[in-house]
C-alpha atoms as a PDB file:
ATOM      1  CA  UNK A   1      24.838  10.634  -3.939  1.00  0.00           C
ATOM      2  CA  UNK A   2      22.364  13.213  -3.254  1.00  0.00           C
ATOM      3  CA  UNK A   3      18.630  11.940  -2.117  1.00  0.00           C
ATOM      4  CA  UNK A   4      16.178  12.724  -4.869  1.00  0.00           C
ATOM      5  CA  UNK A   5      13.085  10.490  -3.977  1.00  0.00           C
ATOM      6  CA  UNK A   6      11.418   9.870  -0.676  1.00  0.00           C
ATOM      7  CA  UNK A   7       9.245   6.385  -0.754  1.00  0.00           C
ATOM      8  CA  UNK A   8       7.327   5.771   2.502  1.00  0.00           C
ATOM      9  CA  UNK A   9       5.041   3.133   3.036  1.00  0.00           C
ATOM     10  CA  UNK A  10       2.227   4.360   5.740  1.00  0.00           C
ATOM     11  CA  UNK A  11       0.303   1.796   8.299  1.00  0.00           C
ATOM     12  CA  UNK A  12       2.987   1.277  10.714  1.00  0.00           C
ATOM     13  CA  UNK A  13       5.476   3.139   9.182  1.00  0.00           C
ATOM     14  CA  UNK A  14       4.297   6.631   8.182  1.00  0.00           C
ATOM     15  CA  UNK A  15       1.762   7.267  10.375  1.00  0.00           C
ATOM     16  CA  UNK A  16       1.698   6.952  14.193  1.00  0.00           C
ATOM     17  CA  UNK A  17       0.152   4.112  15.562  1.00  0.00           C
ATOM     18  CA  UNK A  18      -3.285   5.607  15.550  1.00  0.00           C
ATOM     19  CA  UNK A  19      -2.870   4.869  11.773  1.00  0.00           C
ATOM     20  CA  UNK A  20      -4.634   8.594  10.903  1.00  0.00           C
ATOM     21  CA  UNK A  21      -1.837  11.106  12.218  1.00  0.00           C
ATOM     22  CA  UNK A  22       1.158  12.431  10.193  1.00  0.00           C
ATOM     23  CA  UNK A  23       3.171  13.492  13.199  1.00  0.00           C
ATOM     24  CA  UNK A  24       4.232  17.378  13.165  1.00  0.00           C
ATOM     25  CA  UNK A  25       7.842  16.119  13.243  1.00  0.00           C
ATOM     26  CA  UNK A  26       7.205  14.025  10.581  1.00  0.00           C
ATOM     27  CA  UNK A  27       5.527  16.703   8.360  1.00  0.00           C
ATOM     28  CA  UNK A  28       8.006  18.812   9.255  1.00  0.00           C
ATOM     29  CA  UNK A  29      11.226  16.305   7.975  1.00  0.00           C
ATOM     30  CA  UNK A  30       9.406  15.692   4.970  1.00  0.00           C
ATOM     31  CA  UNK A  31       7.894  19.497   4.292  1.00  0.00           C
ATOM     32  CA  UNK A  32      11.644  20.374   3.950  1.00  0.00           C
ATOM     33  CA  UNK A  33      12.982  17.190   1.915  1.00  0.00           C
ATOM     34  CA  UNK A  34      10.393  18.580  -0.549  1.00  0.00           C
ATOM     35  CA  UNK A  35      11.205  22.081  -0.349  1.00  0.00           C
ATOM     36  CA  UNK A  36      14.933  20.637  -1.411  1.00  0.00           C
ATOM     37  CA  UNK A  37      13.437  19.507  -4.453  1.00  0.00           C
ATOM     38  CA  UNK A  38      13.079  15.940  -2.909  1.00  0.00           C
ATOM     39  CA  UNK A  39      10.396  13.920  -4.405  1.00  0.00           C
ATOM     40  CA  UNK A  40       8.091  12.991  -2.047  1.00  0.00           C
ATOM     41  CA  UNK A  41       5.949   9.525  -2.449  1.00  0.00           C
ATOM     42  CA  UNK A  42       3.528   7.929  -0.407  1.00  0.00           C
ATOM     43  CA  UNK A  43       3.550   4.448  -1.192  1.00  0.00           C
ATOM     44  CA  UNK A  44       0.877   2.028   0.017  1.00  0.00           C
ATOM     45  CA  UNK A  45      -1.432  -0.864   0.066  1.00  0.00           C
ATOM     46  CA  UNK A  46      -4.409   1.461   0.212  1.00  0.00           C
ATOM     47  CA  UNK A  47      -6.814   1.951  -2.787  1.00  0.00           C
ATOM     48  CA  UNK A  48      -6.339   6.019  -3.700  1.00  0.00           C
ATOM     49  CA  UNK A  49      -9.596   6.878  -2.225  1.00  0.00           C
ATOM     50  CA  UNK A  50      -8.404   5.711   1.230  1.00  0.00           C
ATOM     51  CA  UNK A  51      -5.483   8.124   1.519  1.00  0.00           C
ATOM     52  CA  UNK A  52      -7.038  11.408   1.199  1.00  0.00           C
ATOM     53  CA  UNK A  53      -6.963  11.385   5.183  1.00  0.00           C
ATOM     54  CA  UNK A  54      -3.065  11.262   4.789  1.00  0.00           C
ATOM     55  CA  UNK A  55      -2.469  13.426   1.449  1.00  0.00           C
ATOM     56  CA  UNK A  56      -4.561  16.182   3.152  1.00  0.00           C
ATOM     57  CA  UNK A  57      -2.407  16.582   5.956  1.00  0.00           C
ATOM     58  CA  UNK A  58       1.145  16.247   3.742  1.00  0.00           C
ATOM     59  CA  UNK A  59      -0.508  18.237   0.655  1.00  0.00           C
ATOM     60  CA  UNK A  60       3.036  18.757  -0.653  1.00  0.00           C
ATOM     61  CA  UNK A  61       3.252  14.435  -1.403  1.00  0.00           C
ATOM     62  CA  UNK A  62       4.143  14.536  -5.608  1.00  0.00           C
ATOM     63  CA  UNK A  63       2.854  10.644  -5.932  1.00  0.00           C
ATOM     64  CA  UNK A  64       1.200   8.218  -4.566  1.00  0.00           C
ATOM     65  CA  UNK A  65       2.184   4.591  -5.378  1.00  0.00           C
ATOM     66  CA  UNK A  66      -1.325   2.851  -4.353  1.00  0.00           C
ATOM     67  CA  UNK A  67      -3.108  -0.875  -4.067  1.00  0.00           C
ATOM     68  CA  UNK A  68       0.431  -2.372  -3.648  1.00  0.00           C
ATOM     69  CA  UNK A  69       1.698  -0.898  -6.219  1.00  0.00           C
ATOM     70  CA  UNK A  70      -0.946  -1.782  -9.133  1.00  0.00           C
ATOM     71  CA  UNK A  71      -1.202   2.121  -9.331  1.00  0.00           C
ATOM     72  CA  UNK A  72       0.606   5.373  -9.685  1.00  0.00           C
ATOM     73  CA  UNK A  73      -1.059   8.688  -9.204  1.00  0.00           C
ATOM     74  CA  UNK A  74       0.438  11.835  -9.900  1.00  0.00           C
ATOM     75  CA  UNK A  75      -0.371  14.597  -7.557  1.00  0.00           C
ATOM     76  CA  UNK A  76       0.673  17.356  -9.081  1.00  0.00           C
ATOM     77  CA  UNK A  77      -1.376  16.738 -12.538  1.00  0.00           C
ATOM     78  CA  UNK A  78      -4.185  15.044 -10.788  1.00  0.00           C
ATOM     79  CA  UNK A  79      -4.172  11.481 -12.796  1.00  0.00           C
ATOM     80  CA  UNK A  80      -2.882   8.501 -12.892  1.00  0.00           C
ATOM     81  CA  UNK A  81       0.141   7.425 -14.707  1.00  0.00           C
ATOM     82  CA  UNK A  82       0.782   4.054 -14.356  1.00  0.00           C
ATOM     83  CA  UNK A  83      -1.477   0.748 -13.789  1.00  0.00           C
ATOM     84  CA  UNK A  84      -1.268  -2.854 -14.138  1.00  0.00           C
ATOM     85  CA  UNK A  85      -4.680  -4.910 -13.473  1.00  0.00           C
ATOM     86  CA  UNK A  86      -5.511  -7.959 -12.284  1.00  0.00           C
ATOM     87  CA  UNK A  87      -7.591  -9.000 -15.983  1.00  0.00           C
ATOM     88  CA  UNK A  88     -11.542  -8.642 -15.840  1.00  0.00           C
ATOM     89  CA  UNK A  89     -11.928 -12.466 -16.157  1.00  0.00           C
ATOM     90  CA  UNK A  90     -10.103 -13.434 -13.373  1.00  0.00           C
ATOM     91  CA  UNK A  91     -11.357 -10.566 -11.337  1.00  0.00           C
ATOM     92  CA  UNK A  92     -14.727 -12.221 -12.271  1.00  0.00           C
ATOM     93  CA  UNK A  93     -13.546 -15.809 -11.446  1.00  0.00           C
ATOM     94  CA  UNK A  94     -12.207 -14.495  -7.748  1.00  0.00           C
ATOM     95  CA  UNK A  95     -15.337 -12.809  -6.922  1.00  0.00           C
ATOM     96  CA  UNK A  96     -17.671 -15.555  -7.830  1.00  0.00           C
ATOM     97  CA  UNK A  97     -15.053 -18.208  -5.402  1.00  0.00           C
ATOM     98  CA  UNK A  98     -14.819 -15.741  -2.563  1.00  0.00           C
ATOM     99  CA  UNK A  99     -18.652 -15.098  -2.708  1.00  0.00           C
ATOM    100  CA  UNK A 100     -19.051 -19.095  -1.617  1.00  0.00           C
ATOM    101  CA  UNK A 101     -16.687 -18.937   1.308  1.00  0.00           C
ATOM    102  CA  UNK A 102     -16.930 -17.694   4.777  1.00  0.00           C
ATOM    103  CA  UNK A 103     -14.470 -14.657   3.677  1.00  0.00           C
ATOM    104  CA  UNK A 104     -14.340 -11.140   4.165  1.00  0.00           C
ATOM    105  CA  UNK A 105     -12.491  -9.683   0.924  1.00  0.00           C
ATOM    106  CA  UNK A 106     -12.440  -5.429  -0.823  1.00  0.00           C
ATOM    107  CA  UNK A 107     -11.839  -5.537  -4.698  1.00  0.00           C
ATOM    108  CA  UNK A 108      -9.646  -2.200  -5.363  1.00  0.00           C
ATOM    109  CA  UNK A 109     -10.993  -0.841  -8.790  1.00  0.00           C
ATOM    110  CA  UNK A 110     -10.142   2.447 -10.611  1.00  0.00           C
ATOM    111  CA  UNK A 111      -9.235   4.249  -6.743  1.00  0.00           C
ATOM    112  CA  UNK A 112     -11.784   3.128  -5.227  1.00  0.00           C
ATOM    113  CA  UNK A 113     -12.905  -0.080  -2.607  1.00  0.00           C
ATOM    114  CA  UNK A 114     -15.924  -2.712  -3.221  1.00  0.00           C
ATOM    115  CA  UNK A 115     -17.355  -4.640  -0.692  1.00  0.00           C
ATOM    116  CA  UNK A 116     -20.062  -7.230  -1.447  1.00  0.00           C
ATOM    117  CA  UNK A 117     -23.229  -6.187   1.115  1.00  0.00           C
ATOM    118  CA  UNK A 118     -23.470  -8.210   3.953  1.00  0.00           C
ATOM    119  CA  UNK A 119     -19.978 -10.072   3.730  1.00  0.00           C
ATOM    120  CA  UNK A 120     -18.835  -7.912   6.904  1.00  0.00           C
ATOM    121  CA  UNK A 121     -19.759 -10.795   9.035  1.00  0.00           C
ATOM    122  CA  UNK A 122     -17.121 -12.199   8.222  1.00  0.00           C
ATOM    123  CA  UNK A 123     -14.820  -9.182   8.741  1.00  0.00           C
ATOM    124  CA  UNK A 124     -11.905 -10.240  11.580  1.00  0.00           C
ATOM    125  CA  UNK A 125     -10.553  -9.006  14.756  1.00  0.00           C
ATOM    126  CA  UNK A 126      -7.429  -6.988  13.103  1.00  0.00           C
ATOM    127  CA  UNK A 127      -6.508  -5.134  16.606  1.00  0.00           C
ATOM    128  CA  UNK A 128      -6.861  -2.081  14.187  1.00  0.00           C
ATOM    129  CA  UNK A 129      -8.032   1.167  16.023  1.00  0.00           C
ATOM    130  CA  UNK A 130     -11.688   1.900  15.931  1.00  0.00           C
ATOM    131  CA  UNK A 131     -11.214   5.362  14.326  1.00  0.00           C
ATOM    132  CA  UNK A 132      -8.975   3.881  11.466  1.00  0.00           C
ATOM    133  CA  UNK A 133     -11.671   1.279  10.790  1.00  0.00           C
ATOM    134  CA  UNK A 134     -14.557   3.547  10.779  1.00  0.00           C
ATOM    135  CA  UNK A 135     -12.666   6.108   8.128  1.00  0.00           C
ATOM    136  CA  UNK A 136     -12.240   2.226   5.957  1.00  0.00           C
ATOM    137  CA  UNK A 137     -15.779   1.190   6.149  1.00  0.00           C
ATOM    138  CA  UNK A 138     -16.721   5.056   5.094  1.00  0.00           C
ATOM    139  CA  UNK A 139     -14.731   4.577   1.996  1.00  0.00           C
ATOM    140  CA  UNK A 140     -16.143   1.394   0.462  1.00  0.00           C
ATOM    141  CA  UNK A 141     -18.579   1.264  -2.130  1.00  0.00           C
ATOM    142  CA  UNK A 142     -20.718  -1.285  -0.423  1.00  0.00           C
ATOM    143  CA  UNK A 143     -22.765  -3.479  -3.755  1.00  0.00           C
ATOM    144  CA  UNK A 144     -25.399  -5.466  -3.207  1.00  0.00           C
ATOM    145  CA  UNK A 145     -24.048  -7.635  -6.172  1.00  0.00           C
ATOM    146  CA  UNK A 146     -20.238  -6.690  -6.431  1.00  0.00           C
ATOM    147  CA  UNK A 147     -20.425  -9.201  -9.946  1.00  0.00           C
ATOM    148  CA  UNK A 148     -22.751  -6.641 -11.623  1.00  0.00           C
ATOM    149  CA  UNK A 149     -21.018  -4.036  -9.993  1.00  0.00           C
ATOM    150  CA  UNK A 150     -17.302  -4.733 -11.087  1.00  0.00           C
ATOM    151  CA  UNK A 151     -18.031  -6.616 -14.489  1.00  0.00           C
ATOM    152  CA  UNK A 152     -16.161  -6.095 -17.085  1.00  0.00           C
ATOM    153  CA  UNK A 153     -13.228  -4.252 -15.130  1.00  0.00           C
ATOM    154  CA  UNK A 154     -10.137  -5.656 -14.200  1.00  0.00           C
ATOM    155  CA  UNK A 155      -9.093  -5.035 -10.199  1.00  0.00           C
ATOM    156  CA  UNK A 156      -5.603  -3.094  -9.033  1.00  0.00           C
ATOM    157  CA  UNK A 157      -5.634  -4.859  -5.933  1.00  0.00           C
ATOM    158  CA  UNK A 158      -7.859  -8.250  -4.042  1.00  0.00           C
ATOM    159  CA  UNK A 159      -7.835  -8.309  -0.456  1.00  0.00           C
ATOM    160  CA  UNK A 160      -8.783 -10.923   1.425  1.00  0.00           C
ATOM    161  CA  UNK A 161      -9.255 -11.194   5.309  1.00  0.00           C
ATOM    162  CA  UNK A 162      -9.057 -14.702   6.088  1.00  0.00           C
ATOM    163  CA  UNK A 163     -10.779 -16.650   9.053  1.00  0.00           C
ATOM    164  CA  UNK A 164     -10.527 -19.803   8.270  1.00  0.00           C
ATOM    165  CA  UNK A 165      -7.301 -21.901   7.477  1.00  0.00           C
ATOM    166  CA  UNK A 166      -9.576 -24.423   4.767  1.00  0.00           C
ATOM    167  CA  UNK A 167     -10.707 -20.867   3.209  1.00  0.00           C
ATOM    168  CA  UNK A 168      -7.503 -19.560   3.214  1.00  0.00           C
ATOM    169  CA  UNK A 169      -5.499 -22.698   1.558  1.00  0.00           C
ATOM    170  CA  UNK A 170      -8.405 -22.602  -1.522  1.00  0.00           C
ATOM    171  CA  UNK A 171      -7.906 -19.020  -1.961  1.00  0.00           C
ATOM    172  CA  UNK A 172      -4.138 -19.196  -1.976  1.00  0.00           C
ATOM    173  CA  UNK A 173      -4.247 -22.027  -4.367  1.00  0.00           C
ATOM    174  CA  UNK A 174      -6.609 -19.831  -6.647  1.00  0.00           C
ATOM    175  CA  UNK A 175      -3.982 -16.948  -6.940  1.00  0.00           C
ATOM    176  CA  UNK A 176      -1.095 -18.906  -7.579  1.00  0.00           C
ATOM    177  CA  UNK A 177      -2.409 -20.897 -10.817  1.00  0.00           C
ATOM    178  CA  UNK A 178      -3.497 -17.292 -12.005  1.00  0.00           C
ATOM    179  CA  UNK A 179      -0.363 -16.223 -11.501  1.00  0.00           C
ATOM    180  CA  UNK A 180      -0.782 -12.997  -9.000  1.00  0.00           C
ATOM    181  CA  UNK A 181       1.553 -11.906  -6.878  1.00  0.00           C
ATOM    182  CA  UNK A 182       0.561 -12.153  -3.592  1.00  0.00           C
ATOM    183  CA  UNK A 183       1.973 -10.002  -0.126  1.00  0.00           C
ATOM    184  CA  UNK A 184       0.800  -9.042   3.202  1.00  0.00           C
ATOM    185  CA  UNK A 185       0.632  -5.642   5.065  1.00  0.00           C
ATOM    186  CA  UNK A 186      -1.602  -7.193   8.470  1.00  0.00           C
ATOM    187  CA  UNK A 187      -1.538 -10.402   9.646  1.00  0.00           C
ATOM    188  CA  UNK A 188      -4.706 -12.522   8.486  1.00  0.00           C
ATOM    189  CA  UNK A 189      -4.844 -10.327   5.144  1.00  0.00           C
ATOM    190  CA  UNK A 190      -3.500 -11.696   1.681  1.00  0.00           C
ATOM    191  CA  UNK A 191      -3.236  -9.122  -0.866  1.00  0.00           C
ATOM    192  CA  UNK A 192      -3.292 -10.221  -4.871  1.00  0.00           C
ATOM    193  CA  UNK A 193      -2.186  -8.572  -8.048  1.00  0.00           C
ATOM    194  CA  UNK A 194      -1.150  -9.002 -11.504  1.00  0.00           C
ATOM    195  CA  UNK A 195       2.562 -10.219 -11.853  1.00  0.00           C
ATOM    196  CA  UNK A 196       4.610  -6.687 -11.904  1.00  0.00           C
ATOM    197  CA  UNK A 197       2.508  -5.119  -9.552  1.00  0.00           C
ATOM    198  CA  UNK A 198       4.429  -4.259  -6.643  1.00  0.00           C
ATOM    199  CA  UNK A 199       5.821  -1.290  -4.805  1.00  0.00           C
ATOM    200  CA  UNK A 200       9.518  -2.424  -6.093  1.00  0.00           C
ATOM    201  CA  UNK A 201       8.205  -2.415  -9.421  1.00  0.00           C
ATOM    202  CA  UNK A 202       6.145   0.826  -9.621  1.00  0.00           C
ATOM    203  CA  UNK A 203       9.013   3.173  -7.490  1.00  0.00           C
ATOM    204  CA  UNK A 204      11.393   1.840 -10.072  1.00  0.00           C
ATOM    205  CA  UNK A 205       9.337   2.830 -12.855  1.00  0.00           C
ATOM    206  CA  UNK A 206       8.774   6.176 -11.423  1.00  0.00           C
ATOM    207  CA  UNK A 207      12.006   6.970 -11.000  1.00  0.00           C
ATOM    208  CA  UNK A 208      12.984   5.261 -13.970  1.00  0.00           C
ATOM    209  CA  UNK A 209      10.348   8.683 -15.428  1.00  0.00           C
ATOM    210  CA  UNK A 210      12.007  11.109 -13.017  1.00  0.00           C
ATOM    211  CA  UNK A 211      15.587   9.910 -14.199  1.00  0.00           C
ATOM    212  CA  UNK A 212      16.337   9.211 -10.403  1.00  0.00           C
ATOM    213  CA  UNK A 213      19.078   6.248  -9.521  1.00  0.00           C
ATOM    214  CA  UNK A 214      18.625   3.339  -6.843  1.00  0.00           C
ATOM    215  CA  UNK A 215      21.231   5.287  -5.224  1.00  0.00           C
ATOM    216  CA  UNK A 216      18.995   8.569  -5.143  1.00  0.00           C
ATOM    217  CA  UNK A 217      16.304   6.913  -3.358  1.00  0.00           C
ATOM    218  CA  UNK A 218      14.911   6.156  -0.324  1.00  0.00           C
ATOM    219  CA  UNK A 219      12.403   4.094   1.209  1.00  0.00           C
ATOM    220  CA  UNK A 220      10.948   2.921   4.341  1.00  0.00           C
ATOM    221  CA  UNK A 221       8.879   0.168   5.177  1.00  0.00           C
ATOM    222  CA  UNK A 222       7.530  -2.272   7.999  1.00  0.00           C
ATOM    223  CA  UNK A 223       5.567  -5.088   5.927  1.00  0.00           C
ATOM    224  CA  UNK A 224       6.371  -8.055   3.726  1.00  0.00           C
ATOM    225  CA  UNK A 225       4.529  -5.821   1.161  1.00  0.00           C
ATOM    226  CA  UNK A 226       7.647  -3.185   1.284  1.00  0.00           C
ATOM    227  CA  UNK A 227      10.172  -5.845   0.417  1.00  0.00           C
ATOM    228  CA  UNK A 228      10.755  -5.111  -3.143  1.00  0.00           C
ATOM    229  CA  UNK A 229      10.793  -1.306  -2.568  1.00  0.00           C
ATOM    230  CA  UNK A 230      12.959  -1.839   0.003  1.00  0.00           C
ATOM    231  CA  UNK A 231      14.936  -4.440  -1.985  1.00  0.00           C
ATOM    232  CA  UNK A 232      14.985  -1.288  -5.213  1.00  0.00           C
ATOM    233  CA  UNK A 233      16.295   1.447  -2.850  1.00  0.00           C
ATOM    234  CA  UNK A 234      19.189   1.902  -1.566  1.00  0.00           C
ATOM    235  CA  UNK A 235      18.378   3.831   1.406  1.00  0.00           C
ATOM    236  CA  UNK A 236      16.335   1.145   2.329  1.00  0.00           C
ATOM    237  CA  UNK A 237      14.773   1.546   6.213  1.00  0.00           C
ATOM    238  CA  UNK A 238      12.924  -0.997   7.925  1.00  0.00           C
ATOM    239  CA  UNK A 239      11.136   0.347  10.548  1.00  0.00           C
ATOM    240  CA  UNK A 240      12.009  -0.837  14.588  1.00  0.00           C
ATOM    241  CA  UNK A 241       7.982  -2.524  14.541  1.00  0.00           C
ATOM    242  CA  UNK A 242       8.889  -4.563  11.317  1.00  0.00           C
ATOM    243  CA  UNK A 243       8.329  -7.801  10.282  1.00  0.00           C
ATOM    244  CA  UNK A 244      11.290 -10.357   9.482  1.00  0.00           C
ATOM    245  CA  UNK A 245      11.268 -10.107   5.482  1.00  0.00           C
ATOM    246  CA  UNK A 246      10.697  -6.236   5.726  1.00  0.00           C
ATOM    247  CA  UNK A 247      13.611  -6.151   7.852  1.00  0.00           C
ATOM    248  CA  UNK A 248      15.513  -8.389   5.709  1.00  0.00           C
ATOM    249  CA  UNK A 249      14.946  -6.525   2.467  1.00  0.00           C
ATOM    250  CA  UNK A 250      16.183  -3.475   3.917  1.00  0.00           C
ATOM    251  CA  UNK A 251      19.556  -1.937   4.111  1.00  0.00           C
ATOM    252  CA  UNK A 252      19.140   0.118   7.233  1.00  0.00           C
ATOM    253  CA  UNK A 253      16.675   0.088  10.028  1.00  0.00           C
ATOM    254  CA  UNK A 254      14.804   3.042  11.626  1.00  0.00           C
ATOM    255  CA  UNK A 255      13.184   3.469  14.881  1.00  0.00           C
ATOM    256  CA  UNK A 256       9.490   2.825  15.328  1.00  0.00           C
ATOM    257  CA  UNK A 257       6.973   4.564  13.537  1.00  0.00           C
ATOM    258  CA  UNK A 258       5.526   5.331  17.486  1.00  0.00           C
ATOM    259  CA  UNK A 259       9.061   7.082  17.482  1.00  0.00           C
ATOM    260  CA  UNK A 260       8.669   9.256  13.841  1.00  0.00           C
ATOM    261  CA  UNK A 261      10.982   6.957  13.263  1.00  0.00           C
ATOM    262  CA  UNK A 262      10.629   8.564   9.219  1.00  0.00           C
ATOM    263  CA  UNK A 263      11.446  11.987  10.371  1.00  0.00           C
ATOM    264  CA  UNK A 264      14.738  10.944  12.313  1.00  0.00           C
ATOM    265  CA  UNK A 265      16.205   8.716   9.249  1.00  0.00           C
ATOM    266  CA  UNK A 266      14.638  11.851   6.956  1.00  0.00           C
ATOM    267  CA  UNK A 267      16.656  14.575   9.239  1.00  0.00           C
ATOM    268  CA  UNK A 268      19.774  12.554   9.448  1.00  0.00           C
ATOM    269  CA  UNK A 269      20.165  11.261   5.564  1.00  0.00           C
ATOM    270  CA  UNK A 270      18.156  14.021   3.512  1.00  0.00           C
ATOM    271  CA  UNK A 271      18.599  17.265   5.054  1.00  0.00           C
ATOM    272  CA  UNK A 272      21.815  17.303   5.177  1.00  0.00           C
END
C-alpha cells in the first residue's frame, strides 16, 4: 500500500550528527513526500519548545509527536491535540526525591523545559556537541524553586541525567511503583511518563485520526525510545548508528543519519 504518514524520530536519526541541521537532501526527500500528500511527523523526545530549531527549517512538518510521546501538536492548527500526563502528585513526589540527590533532571510541562537553579552541577559529560547544548540550556525555564514553579501541574515528560549508579537504582525504583513508563534516547538519561505515553502509542492514535493503516506508515528511529513506533509501523527503519532494541523493533534498517540515511529510505519507498 501507498505511504500516507512519515514518522521520524530526530537526534541521531533526523538530523545530522551536529544534532541542529536538516540536511538539504533530507529536506528535499521529505519536501516532496509532503507535496504527495504524505503526512509528515516529527516525532521526538524533545519538549515542543526545543524543536522550533528543526520545524523552522522543515516548515512543511503537519505534527509533531513530542516529550516521548506524552504530546501531540498539530502544526497546521497551531495546538495541541493529544496529551497524557504524568499526574500533579507524583510530579510533586519526583521533584521533591530528585531535589535530595546528586541528579541533574528537566520536568517537560505544557511545551516547555524546567530546570531547578543550580542543579547543572550535576549536569554529565553526554559527548553532545557544544552548539546543540547551548540551543538546550537557552530553552529551559531555569526556577529557583521548580516545586512552586510546577505545582499543581502534571509533567509530559521527567528526564533524568544520572551520575551516580546508587542515584540511579532509587530513581528507577521510584518510577516503577508509580507505574511510568520509562525509555532512553542517550546513554546516562532515563526518560519517565504516564503508562500510554509513548511514540507507538501517540503515532497510532494519530493515524488512528487521519484514518491511516500500520501498513501506510513509516517510521524511523535509532533509540530504545523509537521501539514502539517502530514496533506500530510497518515501514519500520532503524537507522545504521542504532542501538540493539531500536534495531530490533524495526522491520528494515537505513543507513546512518551522517549518511541522510531518512532521505535515501524516503526516495526509495515514498516517492515512488
Amino acid at each position: 500500500m501507498a505511504i500516507k504518514i512519515i514518522a521520524t524520530d530526530l537526534d541521531g536519526t533526523l538530523m545530522a550528527p551536529d544534532h541542529l541541521t536538516v540536511t538539504e537532501r533530507t529536506k528535499s526527500a521529505l519536501k516532496s513526500a509532503h507535496d504527495k500528500g504524505i503526512k509528515i511527523t516529527i516525532a521526538t523526545g524533545r519538549a515542543l519548545n526545543f524543536t522550533s530549531g528543526v520545524t523552522n527549517q522543515i516548515p512543511f512538518a503537519d505534527y509533531v509527536i513530542c516529550s516521548n510521546g506524552a504530546s501531540v501538536y498539530d502544526r497546521n492548527y497551531n495546538k495541541f491535540i493529544y496529551t497524557n500526563l504524568v499526574s500533579s502528585e507524583i510530579t510533586e513526589e519526583a521533584i521533591a526525591l530528585l531535589n535530595t540527590l546528586p541528579v541533574y533532571y528537566n520536568i517537560y510541562i505544557d511545551g516547555n523545559i524546567y530546570a531547578q537553579n543550580g542543579a547543572d552541577k550535576f549536569f554529565g559529560n553526554l559527548n553532545l556537541p557544544t552548539e546543540f547544548l547551548e540551543d538546550f540550556v537557552s530553552k529551559l525555564i531555569i526556577c529557583d524553586d521548580i516545586s512552586e514553579e510546577t505545582k499543581g501541574k502534571g509533567a509530559e515528560l521527567i528526564d533524568v541525567f544520572f551520575s551516580d549508579e546508587n542515584s540511579k537504582n532509587i530513581i528507577l525504583d521510584f518510577f516503577d511503583k508509580k507505574g511510568l513508563f520509562l525509555a532512553s534516547a542517550l546513554r546516562g538519561v532515563v526518560s519517565a511518563t504516564a503508562q500510554g505515553s509513548d511514540k507507538g502509542t501517540a503515532l497510532k492514535g494519530l493515524c488512528d485520526i487521519l484514518g491511516i493503516n500500520p501498513d501506510e506508515a513509516m517510521a524511523f528511529g535509532d533509540a530504545s525510545n523509537d521501539a514502539t513506533m517502530l514496533k506500530y509501523s510497518y515501514y519500520s527503519f532503524s537507522m545504521e548508528n542504532g542501538d540493539v532494541i531500536c534495531k530490533e523493533s524495526a522491520r528494515f534498517s537505513a543507513p546512518s543519519n551522517a549518511d541522510d540515511g531518512v532521505a535515501q529510505m524516503v526516495e526509495k519507498y515514498a516517492l515512488l
